[in-house]
C-alpha atoms as a PDB file:
ATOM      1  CA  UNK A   1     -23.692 -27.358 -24.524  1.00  0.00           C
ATOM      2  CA  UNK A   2     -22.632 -30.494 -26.007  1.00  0.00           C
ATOM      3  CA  UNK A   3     -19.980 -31.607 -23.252  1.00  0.00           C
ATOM      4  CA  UNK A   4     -19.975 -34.989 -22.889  1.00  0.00           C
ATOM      5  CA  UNK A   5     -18.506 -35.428 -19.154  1.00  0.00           C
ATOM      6  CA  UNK A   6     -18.969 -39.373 -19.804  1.00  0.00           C
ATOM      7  CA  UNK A   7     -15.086 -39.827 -20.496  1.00  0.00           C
ATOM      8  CA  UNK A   8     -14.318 -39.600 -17.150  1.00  0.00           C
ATOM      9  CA  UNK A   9     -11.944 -42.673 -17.419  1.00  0.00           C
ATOM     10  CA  UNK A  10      -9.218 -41.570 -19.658  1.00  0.00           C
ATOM     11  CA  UNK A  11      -6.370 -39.351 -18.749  1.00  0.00           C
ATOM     12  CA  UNK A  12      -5.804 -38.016 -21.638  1.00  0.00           C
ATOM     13  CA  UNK A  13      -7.965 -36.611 -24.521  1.00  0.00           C
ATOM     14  CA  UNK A  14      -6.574 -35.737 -28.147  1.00  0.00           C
ATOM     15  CA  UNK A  15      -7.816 -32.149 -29.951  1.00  0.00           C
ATOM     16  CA  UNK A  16     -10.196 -34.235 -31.896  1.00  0.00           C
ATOM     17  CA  UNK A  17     -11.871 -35.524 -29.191  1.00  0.00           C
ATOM     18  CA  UNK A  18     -12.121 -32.191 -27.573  1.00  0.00           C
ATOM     19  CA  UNK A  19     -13.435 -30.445 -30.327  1.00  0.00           C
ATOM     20  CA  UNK A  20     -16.017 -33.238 -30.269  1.00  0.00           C
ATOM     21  CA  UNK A  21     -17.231 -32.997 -26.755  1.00  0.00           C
ATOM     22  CA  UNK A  22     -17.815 -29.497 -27.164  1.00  0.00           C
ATOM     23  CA  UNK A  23     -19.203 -29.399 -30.969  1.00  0.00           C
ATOM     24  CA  UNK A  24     -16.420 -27.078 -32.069  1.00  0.00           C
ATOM     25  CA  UNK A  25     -13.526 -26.913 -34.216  1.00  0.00           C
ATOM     26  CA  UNK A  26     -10.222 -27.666 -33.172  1.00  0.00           C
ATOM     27  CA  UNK A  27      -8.734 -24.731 -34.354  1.00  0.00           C
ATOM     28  CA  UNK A  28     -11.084 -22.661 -31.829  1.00  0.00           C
ATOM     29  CA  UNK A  29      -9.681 -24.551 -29.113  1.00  0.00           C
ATOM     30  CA  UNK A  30      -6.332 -23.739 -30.647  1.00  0.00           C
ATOM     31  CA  UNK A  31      -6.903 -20.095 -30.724  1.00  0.00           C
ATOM     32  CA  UNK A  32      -8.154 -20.643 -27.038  1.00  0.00           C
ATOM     33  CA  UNK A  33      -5.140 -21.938 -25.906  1.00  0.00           C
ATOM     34  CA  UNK A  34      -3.457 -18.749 -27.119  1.00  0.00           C
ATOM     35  CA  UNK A  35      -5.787 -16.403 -25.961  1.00  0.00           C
ATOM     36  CA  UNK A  36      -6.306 -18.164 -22.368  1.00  0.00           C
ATOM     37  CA  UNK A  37      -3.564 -19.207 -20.254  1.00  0.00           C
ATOM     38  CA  UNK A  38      -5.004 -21.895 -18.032  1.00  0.00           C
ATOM     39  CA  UNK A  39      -5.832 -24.015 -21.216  1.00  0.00           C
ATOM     40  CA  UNK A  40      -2.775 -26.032 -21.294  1.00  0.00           C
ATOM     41  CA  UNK A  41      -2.664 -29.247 -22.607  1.00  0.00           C
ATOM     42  CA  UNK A  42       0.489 -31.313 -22.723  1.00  0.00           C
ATOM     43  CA  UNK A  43       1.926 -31.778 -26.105  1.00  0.00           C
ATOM     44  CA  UNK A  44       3.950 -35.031 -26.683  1.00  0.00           C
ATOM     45  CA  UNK A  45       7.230 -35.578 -28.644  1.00  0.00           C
ATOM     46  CA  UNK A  46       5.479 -35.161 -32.053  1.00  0.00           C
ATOM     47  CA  UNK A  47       3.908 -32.043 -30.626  1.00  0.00           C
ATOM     48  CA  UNK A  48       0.017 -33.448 -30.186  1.00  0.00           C
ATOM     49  CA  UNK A  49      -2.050 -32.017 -27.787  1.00  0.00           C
ATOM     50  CA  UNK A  50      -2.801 -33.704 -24.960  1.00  0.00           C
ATOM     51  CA  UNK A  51      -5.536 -32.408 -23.263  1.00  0.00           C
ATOM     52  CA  UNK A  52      -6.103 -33.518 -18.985  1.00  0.00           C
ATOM     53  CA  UNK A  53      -9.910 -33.652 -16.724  1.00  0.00           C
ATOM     54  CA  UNK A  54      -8.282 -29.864 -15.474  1.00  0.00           C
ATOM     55  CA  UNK A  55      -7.923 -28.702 -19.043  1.00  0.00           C
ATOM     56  CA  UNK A  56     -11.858 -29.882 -20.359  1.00  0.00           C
ATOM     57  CA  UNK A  57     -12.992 -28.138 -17.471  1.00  0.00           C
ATOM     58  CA  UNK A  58     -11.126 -25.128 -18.277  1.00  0.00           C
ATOM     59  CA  UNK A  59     -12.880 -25.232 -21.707  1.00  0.00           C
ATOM     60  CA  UNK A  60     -15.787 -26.069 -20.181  1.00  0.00           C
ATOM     61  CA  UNK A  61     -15.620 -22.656 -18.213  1.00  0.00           C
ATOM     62  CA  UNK A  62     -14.827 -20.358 -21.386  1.00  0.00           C
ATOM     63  CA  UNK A  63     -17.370 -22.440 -23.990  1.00  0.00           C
ATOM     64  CA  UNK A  64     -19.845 -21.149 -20.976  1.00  0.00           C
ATOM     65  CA  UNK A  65     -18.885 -17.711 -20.940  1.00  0.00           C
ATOM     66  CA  UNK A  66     -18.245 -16.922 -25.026  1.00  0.00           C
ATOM     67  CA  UNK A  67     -20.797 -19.231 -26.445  1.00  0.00           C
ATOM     68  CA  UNK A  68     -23.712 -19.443 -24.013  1.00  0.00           C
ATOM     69  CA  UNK A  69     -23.227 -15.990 -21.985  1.00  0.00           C
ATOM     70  CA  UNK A  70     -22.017 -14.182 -25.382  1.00  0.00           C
ATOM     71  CA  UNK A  71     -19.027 -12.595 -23.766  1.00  0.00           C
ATOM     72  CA  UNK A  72     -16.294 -11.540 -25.687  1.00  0.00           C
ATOM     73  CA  UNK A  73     -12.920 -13.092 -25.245  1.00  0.00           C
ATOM     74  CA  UNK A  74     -11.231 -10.052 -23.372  1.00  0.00           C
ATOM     75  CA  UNK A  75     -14.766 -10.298 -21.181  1.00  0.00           C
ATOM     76  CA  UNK A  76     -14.288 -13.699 -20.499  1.00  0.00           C
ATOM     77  CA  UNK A  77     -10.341 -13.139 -20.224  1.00  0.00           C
ATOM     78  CA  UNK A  78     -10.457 -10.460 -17.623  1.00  0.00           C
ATOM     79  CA  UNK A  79     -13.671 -11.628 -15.746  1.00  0.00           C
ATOM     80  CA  UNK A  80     -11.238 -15.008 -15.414  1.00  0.00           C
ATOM     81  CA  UNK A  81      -8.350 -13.172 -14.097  1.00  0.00           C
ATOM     82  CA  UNK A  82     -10.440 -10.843 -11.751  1.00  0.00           C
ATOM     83  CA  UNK A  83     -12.116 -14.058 -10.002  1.00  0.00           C
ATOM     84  CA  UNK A  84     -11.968 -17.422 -11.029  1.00  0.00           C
ATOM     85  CA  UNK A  85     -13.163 -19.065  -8.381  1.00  0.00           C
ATOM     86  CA  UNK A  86     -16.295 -16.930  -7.947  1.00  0.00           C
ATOM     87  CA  UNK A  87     -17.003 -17.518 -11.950  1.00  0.00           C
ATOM     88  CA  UNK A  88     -16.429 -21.143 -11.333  1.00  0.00           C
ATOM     89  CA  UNK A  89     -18.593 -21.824  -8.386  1.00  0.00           C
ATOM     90  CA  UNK A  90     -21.495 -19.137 -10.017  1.00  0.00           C
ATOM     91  CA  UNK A  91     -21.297 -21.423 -13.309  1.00  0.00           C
ATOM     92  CA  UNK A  92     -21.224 -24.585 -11.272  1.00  0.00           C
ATOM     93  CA  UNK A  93     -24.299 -23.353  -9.917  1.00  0.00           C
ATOM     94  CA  UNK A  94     -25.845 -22.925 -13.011  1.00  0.00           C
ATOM     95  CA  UNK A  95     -24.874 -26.086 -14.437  1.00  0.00           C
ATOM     96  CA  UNK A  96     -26.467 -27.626 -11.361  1.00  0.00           C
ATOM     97  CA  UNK A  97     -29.560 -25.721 -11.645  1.00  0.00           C
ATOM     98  CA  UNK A  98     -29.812 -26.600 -15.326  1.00  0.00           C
ATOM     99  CA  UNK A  99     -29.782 -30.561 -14.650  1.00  0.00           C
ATOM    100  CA  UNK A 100     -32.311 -30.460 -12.000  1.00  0.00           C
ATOM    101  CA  UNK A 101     -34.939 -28.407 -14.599  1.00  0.00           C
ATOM    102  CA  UNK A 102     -34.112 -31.263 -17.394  1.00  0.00           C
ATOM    103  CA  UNK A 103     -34.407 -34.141 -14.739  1.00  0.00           C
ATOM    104  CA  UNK A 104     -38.037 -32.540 -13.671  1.00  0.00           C
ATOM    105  CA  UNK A 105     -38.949 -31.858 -17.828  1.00  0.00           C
ATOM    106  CA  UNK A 106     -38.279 -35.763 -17.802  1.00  0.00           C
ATOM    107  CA  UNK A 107     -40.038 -36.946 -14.390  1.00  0.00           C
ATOM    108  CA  UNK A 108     -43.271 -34.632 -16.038  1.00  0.00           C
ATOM    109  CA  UNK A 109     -43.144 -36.238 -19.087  1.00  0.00           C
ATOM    110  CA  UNK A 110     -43.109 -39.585 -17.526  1.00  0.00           C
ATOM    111  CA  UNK A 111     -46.249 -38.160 -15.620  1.00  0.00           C
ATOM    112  CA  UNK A 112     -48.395 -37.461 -18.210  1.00  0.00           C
ATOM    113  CA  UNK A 113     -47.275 -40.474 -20.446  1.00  0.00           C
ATOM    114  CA  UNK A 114     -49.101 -42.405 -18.097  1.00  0.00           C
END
């Protein structure tokens, strides 16, 4: 996934930069936002999304299940609804899981480069 969790500083991210961090267009995360309640970004007086840290983790959780699990959106829907929290902390897991096997890939390599 190309999530970019680097932007930690800014409380507020625009579509663009959304659709960025996730390598997808905005008008996916637009259909998103209509097909999954708890993506709700704020919208400002001229109506431009505004998207919060809650709302890219949100994503986060949905990229996970439609693009790398291959659920389909009703899937992912109703497997949200059913449990959240058990479909957060199982991804959270895997996310972990998946860092530690790229940090040892790069402690190897740095092995046998020497």
């Amino acid at each position: 996934m190309a999530y970019n969790s680097n932007k930690d500083l800014k409380l507020y991210y625009s579509i663009g930069e959304v659709a960025a961090m996730f390598d997808v267009n905005e008008s996916l995360l637009r259909y998103w936002e209509k097909e999954f309640p708890i993506i709700k970004p704020r919208k400002n007086a001229r109506g431009t999304r505004q998207y919060r840290k809650e709302d890219l983790e949100n994503i986060k959780l949905i990229y996970h299940l439609v693009k790398e699990k291959g659920m389909t959106l009703p899937g992912a829907r109703q497997k949200l609804k059913d449990n959240k929290e058990k479909t957060v902390n199982t991804f959270e897991v895997v996310s972990r899981l998946n860092q530690i096997k790229e940090e040892l890939l790069n402690i190897r390599k740095e092995l046998d480069a020497e």
